[in-house]
Protein backbone atom coordinates (compact mmCIF):
# COMPACT_ATOMS: atom_id res chain seq x y z
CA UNK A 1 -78.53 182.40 277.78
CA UNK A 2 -74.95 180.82 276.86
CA UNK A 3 -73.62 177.80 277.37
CA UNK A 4 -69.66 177.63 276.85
CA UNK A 5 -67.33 174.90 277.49
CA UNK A 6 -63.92 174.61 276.61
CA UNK A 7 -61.82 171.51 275.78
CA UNK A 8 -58.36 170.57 274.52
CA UNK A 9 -56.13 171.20 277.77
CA UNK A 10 -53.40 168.36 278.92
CA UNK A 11 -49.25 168.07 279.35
CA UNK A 12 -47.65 169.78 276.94
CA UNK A 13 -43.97 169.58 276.01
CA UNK A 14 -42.38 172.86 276.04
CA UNK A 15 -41.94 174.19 272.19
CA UNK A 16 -45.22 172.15 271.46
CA UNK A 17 -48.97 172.97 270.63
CA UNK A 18 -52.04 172.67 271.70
CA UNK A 19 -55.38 173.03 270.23
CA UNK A 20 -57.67 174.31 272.66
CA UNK A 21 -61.72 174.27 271.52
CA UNK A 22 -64.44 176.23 272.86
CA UNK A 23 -68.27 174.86 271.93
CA UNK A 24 -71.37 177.17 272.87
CA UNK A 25 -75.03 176.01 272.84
CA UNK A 26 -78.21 178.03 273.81
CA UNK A 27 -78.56 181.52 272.41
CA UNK A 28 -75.36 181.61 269.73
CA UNK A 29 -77.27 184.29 267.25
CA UNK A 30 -76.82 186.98 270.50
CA UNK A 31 -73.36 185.86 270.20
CA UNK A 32 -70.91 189.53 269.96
CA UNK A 33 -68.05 189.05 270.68
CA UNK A 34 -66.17 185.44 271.78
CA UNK A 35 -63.07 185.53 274.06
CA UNK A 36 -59.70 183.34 275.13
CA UNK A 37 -58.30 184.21 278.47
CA UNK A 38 -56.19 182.63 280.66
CA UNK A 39 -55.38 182.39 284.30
CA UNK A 40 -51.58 181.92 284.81
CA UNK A 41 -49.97 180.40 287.93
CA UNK A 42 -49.85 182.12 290.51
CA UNK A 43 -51.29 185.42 288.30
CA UNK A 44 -54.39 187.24 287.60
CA UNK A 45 -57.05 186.37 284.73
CA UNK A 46 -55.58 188.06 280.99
CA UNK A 47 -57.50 188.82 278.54
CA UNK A 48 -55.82 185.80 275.50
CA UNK A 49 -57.59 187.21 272.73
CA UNK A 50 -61.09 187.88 270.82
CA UNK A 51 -62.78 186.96 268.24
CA UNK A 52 -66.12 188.90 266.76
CA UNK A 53 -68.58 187.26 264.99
CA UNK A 54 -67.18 189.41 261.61
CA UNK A 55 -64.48 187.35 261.92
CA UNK A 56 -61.99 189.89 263.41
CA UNK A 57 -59.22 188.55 265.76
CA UNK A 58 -56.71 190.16 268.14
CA UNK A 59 -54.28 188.35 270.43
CA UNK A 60 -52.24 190.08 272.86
CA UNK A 61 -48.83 191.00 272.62
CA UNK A 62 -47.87 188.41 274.80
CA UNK A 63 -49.27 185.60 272.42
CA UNK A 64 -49.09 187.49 268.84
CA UNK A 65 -47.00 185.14 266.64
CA UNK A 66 -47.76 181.85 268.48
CA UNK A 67 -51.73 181.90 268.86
CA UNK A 68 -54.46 182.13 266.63
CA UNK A 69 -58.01 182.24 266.88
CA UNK A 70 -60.69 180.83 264.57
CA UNK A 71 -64.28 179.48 264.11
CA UNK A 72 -66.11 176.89 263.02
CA UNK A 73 -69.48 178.30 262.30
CA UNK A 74 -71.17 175.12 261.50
CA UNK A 75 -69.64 173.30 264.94
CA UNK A 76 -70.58 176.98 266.77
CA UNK A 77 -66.62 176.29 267.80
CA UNK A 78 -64.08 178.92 268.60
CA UNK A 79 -60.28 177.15 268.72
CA UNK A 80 -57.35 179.18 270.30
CA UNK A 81 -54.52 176.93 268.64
CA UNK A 82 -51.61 177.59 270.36
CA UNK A 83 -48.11 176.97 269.40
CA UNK A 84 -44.41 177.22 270.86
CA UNK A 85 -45.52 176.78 274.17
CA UNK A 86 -43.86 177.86 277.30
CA UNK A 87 -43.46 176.47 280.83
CA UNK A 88 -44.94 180.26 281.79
CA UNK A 89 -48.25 179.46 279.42
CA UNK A 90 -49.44 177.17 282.08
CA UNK A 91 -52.02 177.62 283.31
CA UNK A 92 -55.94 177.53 283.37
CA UNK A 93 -57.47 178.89 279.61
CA UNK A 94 -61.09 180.27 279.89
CA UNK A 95 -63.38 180.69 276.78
CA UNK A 96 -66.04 183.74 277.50
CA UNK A 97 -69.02 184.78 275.30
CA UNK A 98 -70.03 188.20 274.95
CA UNK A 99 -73.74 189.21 274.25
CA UNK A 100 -75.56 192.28 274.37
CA UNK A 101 -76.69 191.87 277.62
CA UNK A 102 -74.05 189.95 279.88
CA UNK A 103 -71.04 187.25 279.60
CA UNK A 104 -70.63 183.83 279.97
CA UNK A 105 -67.86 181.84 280.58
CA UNK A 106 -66.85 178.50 280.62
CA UNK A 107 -65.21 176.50 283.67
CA UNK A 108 -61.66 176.68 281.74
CA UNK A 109 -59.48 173.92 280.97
CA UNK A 110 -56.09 173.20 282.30
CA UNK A 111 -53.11 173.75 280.08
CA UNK A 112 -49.94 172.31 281.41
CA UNK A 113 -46.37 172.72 280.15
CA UNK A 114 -44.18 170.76 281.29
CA UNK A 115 -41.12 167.91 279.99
């Protein structure tokens, strides 16, 4: 099993960044595939962006430009930094870890932009 918990999340000025960290513990060699996703206001859960353990990243087109993903293999840490925030980013951000066998996610962390 996985353990994931995010961090990072708080008021945000619009135009600002945030640094958002996601820390797993337990199984991390049957680690595939992390994930970002987020769970706008009044929206569905979106897929943020991913981030293998080769090191390949995608964001989504929504985010591309603004948010980057990237690991800390010696902290077993996957940040989503985020910059040039909106008032429509807020929301609740969820890191997920993919294995072979199942996900896990963390309990998400609330990002809130806002002047």
């Amino acid at each position: 099993q996985v353990q994931v918990v995010e961090s990072g999340g708080g008021l945000v000025q619009p135009g600002g960044s945030a640094r958002l960290s996601c820390v797993a513990s337990g199984s991390i060699s049957s680690i595939l595939t992390w994930g970002w996703y987020r769970r706008l206001t009044g929206t569905a859960r979106e897929l943020v962006g991913t981030m293998s353990t080769s090191g390949r990243t995608n964001v989504s087109d929504a985010v591309k430009g603004r948010f980057t993903i990237s690991r800390d293999s010696t902290k077993n840490t996957v940040d989503l930094q985020m910059n040039n925030l909106k008032p429509g980013a807020t929301g609740v951000y969820y890191c997920s870890t993919i294995t072979i066998s199942e996900g896990y996610w963390g309990p998400g962390t609330q990002v809130t932009v806002s002047s």
